[in-house]
Protein backbone atom coordinates (compact mmCIF):
# COMPACT_ATOMS: atom_id res chain seq x y z
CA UNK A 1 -33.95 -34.15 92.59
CA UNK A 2 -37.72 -34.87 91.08
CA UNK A 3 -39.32 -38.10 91.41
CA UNK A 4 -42.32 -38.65 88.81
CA UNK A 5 -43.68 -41.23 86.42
CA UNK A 6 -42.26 -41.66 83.63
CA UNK A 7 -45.72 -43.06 81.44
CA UNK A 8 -44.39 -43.63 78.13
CA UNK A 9 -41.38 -46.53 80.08
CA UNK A 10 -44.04 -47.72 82.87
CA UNK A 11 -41.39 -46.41 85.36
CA UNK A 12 -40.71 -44.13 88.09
CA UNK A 13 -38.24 -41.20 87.15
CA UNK A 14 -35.25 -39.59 89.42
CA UNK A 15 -34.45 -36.45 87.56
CA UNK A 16 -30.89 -35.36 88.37
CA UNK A 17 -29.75 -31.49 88.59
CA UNK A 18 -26.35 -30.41 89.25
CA UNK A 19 -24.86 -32.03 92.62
CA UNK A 20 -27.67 -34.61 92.54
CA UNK A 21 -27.08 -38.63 92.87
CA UNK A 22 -29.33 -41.57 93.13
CA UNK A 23 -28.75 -45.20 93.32
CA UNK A 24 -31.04 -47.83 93.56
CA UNK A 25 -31.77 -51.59 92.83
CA UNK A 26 -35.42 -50.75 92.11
CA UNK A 27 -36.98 -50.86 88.56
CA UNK A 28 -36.83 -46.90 87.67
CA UNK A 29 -35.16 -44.31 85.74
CA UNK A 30 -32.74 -42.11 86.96
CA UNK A 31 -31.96 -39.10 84.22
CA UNK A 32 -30.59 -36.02 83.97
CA UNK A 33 -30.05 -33.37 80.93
CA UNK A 34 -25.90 -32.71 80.82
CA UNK A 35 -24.16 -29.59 79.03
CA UNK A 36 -21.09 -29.00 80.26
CA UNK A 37 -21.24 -31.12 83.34
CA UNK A 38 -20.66 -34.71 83.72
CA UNK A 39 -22.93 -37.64 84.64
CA UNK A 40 -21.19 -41.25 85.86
CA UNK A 41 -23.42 -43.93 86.08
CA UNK A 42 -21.66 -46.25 88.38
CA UNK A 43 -23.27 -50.02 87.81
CA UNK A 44 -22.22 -52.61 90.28
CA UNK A 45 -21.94 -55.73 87.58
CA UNK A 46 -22.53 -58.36 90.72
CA UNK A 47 -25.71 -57.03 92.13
CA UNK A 48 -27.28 -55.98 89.03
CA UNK A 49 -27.48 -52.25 90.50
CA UNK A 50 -26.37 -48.86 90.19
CA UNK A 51 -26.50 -45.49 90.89
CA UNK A 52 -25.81 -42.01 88.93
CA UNK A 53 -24.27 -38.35 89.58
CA UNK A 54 -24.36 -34.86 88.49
CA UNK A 55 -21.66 -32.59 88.60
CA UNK A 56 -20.51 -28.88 87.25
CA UNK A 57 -17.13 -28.69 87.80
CA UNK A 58 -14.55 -31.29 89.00
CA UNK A 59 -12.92 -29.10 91.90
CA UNK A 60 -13.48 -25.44 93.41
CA UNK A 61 -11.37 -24.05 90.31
CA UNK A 62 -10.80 -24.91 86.99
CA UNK A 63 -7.91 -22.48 86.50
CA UNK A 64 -6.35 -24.15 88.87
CA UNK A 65 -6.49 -28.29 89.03
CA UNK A 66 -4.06 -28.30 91.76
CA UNK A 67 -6.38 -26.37 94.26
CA UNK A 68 -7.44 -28.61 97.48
CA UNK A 69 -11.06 -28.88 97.61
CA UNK A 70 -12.47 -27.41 101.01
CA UNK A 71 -16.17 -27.25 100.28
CA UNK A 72 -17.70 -30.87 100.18
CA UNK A 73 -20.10 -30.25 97.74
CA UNK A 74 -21.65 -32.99 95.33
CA UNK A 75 -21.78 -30.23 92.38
CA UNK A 76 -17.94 -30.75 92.77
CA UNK A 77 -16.98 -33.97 90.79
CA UNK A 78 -14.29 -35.10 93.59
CA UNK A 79 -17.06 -35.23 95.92
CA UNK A 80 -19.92 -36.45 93.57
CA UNK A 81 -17.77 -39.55 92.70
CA UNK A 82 -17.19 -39.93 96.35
CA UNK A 83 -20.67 -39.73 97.47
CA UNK A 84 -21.73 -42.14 94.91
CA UNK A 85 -19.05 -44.85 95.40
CA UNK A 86 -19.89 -44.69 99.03
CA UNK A 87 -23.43 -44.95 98.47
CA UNK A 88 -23.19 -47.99 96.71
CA UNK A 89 -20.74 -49.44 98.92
CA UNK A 90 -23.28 -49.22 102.00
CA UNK A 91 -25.37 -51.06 99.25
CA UNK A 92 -23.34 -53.40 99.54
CA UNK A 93 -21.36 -53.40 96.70
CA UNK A 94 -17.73 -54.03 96.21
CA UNK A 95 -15.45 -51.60 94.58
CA UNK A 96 -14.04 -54.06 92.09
CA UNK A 97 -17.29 -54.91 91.13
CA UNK A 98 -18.26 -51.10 90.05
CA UNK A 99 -18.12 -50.20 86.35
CA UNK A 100 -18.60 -46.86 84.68
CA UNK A 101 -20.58 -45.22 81.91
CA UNK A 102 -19.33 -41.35 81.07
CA UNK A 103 -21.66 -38.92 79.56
CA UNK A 104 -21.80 -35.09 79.34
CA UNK A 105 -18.90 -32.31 79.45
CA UNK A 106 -19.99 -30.56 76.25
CA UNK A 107 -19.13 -27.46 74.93
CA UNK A 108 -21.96 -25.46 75.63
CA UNK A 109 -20.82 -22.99 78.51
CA UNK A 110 -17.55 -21.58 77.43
CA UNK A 111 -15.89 -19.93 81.35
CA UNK A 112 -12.89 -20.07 78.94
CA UNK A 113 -9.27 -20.93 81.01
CA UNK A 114 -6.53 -19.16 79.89
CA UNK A 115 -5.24 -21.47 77.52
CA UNK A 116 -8.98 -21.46 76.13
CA UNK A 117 -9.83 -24.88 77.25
CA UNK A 118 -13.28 -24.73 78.35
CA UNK A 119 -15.29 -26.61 81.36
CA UNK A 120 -16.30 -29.33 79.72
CA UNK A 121 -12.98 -30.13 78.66
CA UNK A 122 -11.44 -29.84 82.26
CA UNK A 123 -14.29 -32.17 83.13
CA UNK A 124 -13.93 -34.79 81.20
CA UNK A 125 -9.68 -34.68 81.79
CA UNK A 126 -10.98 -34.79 85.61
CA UNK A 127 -13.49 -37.78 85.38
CA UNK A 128 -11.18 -40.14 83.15
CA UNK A 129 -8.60 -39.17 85.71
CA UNK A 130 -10.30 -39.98 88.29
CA UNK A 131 -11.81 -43.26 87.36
CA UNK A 132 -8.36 -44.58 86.77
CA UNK A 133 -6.67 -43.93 89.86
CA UNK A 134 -9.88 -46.20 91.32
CA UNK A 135 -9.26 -48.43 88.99
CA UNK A 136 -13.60 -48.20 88.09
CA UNK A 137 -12.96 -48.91 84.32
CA UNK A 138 -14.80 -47.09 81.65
CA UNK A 139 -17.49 -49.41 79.72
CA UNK A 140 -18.99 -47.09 77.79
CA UNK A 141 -18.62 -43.03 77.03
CA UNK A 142 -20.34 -40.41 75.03
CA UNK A 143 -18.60 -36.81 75.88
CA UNK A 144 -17.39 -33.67 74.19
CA UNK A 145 -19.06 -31.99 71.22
CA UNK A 146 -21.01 -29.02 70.75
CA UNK A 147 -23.95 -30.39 72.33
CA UNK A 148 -26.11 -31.45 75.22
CA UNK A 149 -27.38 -34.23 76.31
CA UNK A 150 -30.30 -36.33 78.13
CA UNK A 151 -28.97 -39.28 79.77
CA UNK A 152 -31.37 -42.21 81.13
CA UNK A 153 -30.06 -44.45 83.13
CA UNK A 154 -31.91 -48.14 84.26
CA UNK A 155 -29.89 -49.50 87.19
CA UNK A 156 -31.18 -52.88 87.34
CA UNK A 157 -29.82 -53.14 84.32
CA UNK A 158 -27.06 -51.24 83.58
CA UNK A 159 -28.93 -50.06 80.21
CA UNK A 160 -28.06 -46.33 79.39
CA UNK A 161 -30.00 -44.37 76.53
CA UNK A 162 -28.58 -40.78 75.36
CA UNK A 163 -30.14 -38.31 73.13
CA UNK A 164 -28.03 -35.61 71.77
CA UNK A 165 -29.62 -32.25 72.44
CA UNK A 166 -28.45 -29.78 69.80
CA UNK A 167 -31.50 -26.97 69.21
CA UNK A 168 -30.37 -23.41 70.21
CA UNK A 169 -33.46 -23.08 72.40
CA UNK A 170 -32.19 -26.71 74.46
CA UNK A 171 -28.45 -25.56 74.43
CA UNK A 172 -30.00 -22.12 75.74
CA UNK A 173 -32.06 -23.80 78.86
CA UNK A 174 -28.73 -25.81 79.30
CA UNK A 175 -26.73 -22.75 80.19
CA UNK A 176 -28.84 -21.18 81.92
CA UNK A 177 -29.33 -23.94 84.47
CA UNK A 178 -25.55 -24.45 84.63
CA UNK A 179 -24.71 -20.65 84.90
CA UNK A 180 -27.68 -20.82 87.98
CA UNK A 181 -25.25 -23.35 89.74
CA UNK A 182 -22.25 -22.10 88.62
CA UNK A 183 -23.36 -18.51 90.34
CA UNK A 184 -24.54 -20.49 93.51
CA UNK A 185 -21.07 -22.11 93.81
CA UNK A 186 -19.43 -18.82 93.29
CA UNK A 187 -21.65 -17.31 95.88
CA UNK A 188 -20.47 -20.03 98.36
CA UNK A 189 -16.72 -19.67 97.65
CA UNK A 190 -17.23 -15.67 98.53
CA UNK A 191 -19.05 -16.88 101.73
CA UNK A 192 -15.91 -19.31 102.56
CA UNK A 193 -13.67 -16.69 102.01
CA UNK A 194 -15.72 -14.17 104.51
CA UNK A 195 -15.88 -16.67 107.40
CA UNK A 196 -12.52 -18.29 107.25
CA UNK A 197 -10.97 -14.37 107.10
C-alpha cells in the first residue's frame, strides 16, 4: 500500500496492490490498477463510508474450488472479503447496510484450468458467489474483457471512476505484477507443504 497526493483531485491517494485493503471515512482516494484480479469496494450506504480490496485469486487453487483455504492471506479473495467486511464492521457499520461495486477479473493472465477457463473468470464466479451468500448486493460492476483496469474509489461518497487499460505495454506491467504475486503465493504454498510434512 502507497499513500501520496493525488494533485490533479486535491486528495490523498491509497494505492492498492494485490492483498491490499483500505477503508476510511476520510476525504481520499483509494485505487488500484486490476488485470485479472478483483477489487470490491464495499460502501456502507448509512455512514457514508467505505473501504476497498485487492485480490489474485479467490482460494489457494483455482483447479480446484472445493479446496479449504489454510493460508489466511488477503491476496486470497475469501480472506480479502473477510478482512474488509470486518474492518468496516469495527467501523461501525452494519452488514445490511454494506453495498458492493465489482471491478477487475480480466483476461489478461491466462494460468489456463483444464477446461480453459482462465483466472479471471474463476474470480469473478467466486466474488458474485460470494457476495450472495452475504447477501452484500451488487450496485454496480465492470468485469471480464480483454483488458485492465484502474479503479478509483471515493468512500465518502461511494463515487467509483474506471478507466479501461488496453495498451500492450499496460496489459504487459499488469502481468507482470500479478505473475510477481502469483509466484510469491506459490512460494508460500511450497513452504506450507514443507512445514506441515
Amino acid at each position: 500500500m502507497i499513500e501520496h497526493k493525488n494533485h490533479k483531485l486535491n486528495r490523498n491517494e491509497i494505492i492498492l496492490h494485490p492483498g491490499d485493503y483500505f477503508s476510511s471515512h476520510e476525504r481520499i482516494i483509494i485505487s488500484t490498477i486490476l488485470g485479472s484480479c478483483i477489487s470490491v469496494a464495499l460502501i456502507d450506504s448509512e455512514n457514508k463510508w467505505g473501504g476497498m480490496n485487492h485480490f489474485l485469486l479467490p482460494r489457494m487453487s483455482v483447479n480446484n474450488p472445493d479446496n479449504i483455504l489454510k493460508d489466511k492471506n488477503a491476496r486470497y479473495g475469501v480472506h480479502a472479503m473477510e478482512l474488509l467486511i470486518n474492518d468496516l464492521l469495527k467501523m461501525g457499520s452494519r452488514k445490511n447496510h454494506l453495498v458492493a461495486k465489482v471491478f477487475g477479473g480480466g483476461s489478461v493472465l491466462n494460468f489456463d484450468s483444464p477446461d480453459k477457463k482462465n483466472i479471471g473468470f474463476f474470480n469473478i464466479q467466486f466474488i458474485f458467489q460470494f457476495l450472495t451468500n452475504e447477501r452484500i448486493p451488487v450496485t454496480a460492476s465492470d468485469t471480464g474483457e480483454y483488458c485492465g483496469r484502474k479503479v478509483l474509489f471515493f468512500p465518502d461518497t461511494g463515487k467509483v471512476l474506471v478507466k479501461k487499460l488496453q495498451s500492450s505495454k499496460v496489459i504487459s506491467d499488469i502481468k507482470k505484477e500479478e505473475m510477481k504475486a502469483a509466484i510469491y503465493l506459490n512460494k508460500k504454498k511450497e513452504e506450507q507443504k514443507i512445514i506441515l510434512f
